[in-house]
C-alpha atoms as a PDB file:
ATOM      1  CA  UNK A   1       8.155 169.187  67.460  1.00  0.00           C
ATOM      2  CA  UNK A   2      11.505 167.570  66.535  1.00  0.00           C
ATOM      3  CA  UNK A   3      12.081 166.858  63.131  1.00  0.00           C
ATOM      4  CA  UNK A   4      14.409 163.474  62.247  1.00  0.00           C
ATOM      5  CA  UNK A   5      17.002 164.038  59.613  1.00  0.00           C
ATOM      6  CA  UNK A   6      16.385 161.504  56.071  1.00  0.00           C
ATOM      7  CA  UNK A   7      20.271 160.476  57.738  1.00  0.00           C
ATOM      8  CA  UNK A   8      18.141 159.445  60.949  1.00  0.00           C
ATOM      9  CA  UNK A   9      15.024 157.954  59.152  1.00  0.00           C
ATOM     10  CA  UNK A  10      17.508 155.886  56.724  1.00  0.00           C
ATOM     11  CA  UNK A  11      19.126 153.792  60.014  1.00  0.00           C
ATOM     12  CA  UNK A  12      15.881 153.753  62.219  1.00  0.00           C
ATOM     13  CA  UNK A  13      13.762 152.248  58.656  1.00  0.00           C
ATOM     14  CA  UNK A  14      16.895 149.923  57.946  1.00  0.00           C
ATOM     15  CA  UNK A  15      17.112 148.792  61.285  1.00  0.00           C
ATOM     16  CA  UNK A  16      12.982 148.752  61.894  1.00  0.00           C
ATOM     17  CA  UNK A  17      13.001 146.603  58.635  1.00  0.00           C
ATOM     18  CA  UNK A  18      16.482 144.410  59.105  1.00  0.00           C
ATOM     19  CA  UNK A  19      14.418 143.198  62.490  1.00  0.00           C
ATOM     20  CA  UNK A  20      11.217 142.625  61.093  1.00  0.00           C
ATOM     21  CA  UNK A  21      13.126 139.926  58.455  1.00  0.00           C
ATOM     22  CA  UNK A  22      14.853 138.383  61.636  1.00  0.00           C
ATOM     23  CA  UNK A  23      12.043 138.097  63.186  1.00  0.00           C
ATOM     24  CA  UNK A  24       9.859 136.844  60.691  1.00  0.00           C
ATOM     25  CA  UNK A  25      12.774 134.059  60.480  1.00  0.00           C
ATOM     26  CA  UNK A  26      12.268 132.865  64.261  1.00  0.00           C
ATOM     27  CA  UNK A  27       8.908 132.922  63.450  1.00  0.00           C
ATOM     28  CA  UNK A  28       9.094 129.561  62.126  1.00  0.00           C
ATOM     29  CA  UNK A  29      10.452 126.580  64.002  1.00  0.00           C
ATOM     30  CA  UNK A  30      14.089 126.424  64.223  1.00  0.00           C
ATOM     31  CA  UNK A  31      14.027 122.789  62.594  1.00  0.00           C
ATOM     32  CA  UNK A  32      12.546 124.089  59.922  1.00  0.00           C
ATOM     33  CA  UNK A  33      14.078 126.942  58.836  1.00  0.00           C
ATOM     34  CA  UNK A  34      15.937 125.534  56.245  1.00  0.00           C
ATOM     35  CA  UNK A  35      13.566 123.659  54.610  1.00  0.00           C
ATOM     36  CA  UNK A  36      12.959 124.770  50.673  1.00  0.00           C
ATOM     37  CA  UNK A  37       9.735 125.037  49.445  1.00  0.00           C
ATOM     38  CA  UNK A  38       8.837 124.414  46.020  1.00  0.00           C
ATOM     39  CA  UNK A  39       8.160 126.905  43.746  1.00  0.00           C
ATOM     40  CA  UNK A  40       9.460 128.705  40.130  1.00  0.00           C
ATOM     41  CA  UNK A  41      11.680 131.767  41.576  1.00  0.00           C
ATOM     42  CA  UNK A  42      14.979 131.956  42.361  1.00  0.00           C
ATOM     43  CA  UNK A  43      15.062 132.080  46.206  1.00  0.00           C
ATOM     44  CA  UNK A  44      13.489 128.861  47.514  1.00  0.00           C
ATOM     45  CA  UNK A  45      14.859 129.546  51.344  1.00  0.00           C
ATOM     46  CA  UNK A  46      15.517 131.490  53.756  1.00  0.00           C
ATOM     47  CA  UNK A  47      19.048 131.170  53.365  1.00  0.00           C
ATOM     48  CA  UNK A  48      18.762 132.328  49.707  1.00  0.00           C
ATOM     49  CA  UNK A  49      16.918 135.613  50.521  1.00  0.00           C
ATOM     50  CA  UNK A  50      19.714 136.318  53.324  1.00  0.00           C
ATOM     51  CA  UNK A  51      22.606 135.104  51.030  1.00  0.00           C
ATOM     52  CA  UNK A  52      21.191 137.810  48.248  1.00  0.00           C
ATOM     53  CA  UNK A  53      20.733 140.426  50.693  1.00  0.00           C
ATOM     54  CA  UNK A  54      24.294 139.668  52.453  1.00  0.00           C
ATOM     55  CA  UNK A  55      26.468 140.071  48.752  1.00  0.00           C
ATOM     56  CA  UNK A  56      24.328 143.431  47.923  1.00  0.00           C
ATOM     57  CA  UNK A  57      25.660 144.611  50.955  1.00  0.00           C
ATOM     58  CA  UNK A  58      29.146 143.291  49.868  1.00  0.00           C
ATOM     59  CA  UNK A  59      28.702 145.143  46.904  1.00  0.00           C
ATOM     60  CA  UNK A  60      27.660 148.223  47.959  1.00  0.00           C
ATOM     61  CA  UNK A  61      30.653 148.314  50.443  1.00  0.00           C
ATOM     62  CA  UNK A  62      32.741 147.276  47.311  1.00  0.00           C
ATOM     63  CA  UNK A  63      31.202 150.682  45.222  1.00  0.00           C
ATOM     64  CA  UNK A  64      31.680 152.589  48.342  1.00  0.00           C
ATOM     65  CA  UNK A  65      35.286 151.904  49.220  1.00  0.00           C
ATOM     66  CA  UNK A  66      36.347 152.048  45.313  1.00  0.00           C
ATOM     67  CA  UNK A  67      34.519 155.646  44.923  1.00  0.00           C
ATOM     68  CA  UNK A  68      35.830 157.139  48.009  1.00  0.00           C
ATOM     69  CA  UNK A  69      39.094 155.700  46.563  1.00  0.00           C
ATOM     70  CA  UNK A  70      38.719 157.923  43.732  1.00  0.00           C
ATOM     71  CA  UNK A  71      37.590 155.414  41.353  1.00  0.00           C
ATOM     72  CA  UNK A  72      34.761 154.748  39.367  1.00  0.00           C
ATOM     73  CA  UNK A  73      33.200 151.174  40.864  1.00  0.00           C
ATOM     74  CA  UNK A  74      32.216 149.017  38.269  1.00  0.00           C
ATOM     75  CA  UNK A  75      28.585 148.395  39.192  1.00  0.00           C
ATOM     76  CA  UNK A  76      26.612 146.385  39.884  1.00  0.00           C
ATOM     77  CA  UNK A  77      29.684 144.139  39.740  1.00  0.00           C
ATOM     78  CA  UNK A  78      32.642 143.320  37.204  1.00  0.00           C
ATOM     79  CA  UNK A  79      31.426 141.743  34.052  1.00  0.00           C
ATOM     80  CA  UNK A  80      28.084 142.985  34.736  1.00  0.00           C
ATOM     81  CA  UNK A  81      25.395 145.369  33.546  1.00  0.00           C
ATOM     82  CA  UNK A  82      22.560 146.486  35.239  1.00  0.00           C
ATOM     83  CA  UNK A  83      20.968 144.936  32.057  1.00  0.00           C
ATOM     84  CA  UNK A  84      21.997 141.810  33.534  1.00  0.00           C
ATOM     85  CA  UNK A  85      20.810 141.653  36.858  1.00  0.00           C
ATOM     86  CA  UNK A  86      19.018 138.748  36.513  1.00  0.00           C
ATOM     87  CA  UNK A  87      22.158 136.574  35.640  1.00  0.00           C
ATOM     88  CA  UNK A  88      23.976 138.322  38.692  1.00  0.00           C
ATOM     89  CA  UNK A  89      21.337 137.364  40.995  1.00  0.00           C
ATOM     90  CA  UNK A  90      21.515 133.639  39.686  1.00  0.00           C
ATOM     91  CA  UNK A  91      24.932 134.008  39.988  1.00  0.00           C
ATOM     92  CA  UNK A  92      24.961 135.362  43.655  1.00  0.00           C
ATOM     93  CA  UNK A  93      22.111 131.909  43.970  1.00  0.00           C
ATOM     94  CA  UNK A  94      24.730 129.650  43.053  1.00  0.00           C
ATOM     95  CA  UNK A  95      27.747 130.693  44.753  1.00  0.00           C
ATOM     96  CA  UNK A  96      25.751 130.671  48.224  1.00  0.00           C
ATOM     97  CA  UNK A  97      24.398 127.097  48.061  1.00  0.00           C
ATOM     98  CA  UNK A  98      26.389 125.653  50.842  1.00  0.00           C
ATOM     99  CA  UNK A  99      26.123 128.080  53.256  1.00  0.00           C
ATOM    100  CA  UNK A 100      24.357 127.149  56.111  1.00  0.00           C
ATOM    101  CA  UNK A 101      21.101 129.339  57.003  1.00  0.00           C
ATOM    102  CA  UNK A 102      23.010 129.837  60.866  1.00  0.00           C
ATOM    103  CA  UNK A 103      26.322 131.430  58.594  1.00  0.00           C
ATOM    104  CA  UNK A 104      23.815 133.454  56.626  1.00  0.00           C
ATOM    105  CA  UNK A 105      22.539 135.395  59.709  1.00  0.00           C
ATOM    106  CA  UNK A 106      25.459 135.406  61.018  1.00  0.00           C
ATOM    107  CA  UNK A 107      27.006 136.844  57.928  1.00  0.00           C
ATOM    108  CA  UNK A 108      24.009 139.495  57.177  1.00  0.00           C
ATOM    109  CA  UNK A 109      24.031 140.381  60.559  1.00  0.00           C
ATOM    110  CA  UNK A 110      27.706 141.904  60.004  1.00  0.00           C
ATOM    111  CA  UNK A 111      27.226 143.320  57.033  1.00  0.00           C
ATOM    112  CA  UNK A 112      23.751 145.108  58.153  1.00  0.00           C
ATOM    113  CA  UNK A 113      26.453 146.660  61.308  1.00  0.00           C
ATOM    114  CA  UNK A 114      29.119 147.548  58.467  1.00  0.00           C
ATOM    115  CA  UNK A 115      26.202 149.446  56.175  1.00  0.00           C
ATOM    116  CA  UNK A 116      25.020 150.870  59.226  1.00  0.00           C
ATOM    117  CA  UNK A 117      28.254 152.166  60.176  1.00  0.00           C
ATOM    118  CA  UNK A 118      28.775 153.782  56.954  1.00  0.00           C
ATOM    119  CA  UNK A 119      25.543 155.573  57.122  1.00  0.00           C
ATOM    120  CA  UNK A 120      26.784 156.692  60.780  1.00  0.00           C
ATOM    121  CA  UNK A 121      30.021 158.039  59.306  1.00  0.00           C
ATOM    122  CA  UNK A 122      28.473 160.835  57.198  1.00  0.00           C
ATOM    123  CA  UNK A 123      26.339 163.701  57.961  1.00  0.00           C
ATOM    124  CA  UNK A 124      22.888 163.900  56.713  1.00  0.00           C
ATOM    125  CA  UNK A 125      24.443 166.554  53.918  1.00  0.00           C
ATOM    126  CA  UNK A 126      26.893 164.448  52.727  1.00  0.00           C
ATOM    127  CA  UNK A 127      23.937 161.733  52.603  1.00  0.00           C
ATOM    128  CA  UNK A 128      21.493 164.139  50.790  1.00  0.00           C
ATOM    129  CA  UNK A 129      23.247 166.002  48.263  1.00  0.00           C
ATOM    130  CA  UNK A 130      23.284 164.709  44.649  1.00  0.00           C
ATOM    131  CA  UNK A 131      26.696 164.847  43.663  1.00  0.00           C
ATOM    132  CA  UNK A 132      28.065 165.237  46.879  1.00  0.00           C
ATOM    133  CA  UNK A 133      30.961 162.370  45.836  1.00  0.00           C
ATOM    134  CA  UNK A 134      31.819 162.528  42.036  1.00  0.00           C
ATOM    135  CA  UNK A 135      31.112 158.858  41.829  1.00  0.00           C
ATOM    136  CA  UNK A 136      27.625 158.589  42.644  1.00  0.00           C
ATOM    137  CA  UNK A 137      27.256 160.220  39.257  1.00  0.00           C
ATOM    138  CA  UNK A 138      23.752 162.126  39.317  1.00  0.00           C
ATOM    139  CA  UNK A 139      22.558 160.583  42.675  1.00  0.00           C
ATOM    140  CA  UNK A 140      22.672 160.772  45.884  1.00  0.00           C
ATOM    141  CA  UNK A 141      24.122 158.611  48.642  1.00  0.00           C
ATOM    142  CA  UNK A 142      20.759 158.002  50.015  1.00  0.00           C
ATOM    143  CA  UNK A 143      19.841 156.143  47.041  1.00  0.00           C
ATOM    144  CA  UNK A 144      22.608 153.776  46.993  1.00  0.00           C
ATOM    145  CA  UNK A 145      22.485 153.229  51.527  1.00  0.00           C
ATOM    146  CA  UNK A 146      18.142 152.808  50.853  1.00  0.00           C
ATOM    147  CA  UNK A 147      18.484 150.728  47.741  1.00  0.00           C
ATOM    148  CA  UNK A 148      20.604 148.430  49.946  1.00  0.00           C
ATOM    149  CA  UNK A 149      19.208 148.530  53.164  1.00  0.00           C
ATOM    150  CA  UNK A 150      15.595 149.609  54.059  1.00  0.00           C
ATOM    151  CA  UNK A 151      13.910 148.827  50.304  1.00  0.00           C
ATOM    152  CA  UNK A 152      15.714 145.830  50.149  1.00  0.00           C
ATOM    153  CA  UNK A 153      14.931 144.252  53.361  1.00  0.00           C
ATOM    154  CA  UNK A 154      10.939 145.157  52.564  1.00  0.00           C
ATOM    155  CA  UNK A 155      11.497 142.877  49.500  1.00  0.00           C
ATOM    156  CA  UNK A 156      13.376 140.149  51.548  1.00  0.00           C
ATOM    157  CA  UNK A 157      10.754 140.271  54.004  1.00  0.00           C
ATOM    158  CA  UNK A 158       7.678 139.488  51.301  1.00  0.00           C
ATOM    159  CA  UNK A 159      10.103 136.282  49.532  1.00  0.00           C
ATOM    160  CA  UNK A 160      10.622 135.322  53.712  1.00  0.00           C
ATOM    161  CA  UNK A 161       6.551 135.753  54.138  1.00  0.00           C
ATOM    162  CA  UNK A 162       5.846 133.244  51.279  1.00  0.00           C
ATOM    163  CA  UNK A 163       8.652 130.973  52.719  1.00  0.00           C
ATOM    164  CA  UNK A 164       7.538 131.098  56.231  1.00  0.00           C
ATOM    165  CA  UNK A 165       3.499 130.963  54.913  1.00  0.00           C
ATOM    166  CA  UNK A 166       4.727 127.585  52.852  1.00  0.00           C
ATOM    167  CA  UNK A 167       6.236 125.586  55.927  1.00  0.00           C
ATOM    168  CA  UNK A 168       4.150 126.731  58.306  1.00  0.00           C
ATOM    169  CA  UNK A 169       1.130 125.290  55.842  1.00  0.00           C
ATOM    170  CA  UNK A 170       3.361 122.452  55.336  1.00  0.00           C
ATOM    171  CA  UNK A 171       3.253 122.599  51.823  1.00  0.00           C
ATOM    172  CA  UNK A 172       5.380 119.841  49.655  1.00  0.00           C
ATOM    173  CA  UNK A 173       8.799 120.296  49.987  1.00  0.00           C
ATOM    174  CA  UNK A 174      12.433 119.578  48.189  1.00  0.00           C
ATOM    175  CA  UNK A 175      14.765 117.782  49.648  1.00  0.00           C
END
């Protein structure tokens, strides 16, 4: 029996689950993939749920490069705490409003090859030990790669499933 490395389970789950959102996405008519559907959370479309997805993966590449720098990355991002996460997701909301949903795929799409390509660039060691790079503190790279990839798509995909659910049930919308 072969056994898959965690290194080889990370990129097949990331990719298994990055596809899954995509397709979920075509699911719905392209004419009405943009529409916003009415309701109290933060991400109203699918843009929103791509656009959030797309700067954790900014970020992550951010920590990445600054801690295989040498440095210590300020995380989650400058002027924020994880005790703030909420007001750096709104944050991430706002700054993404004009983007078209057909720049967001485009845009995720690229930054889900980048992530991936990190992930590629180490061995499953390197991936596995805590401590293994001084500035993943008492963690792992794993954590940081699944946190951002894999895990996160699963959450993307149940906001998307609502979405989808909503237009496809032609609920009221916003214009």
């Amino acid at each position: 029996m072969i056994t898959i490395s965690e290194k080889e389970m990370l990129l097949q789950n990331s990719d298994k689950n990055f596809n899954a959102l995509l397709e979920l996405i075509e699911s719905v008519p392209s004419r009405k993939r943009s529409i916003t559907i009415e309701i109290e959370e933060r991400d109203k479309n699918f843009r929103d749920v791509l656009m959030h997805l797309y700067e954790w993966h900014a970020m992550l590449e951010r920590w990445y490069r600054e801690g295989m720098d040498g440095d210590i990355p300020s995380m989650p991002a400058p002027g924020y705490k994880w005790s703030t996460i909420k007001l750096l997701n709104m944050q991430i909301w706002e700054n993404y409003q004009d983007i078209t949903l057909n720049m967001a795929i485009k845009k995720l799409k690229l930054s889900h090859e980048r992530v991936m390509d990190l992930i590629k660039s180490h061995s499953n060691e390197e991936i596995m030990t805590k401590q293994y790079y001084k500035w993943t503190k008492t963690s792992n790279l794993y954590s940081y790669f699944a946190a951002n990839t894999y895990q996160h798509y699963l959450w993307a995909i149940k906001k998307c499933e609502v979405i989808a659910n909503s237009i496809k049930q032609e609920t009221p919308i916003m214009k």
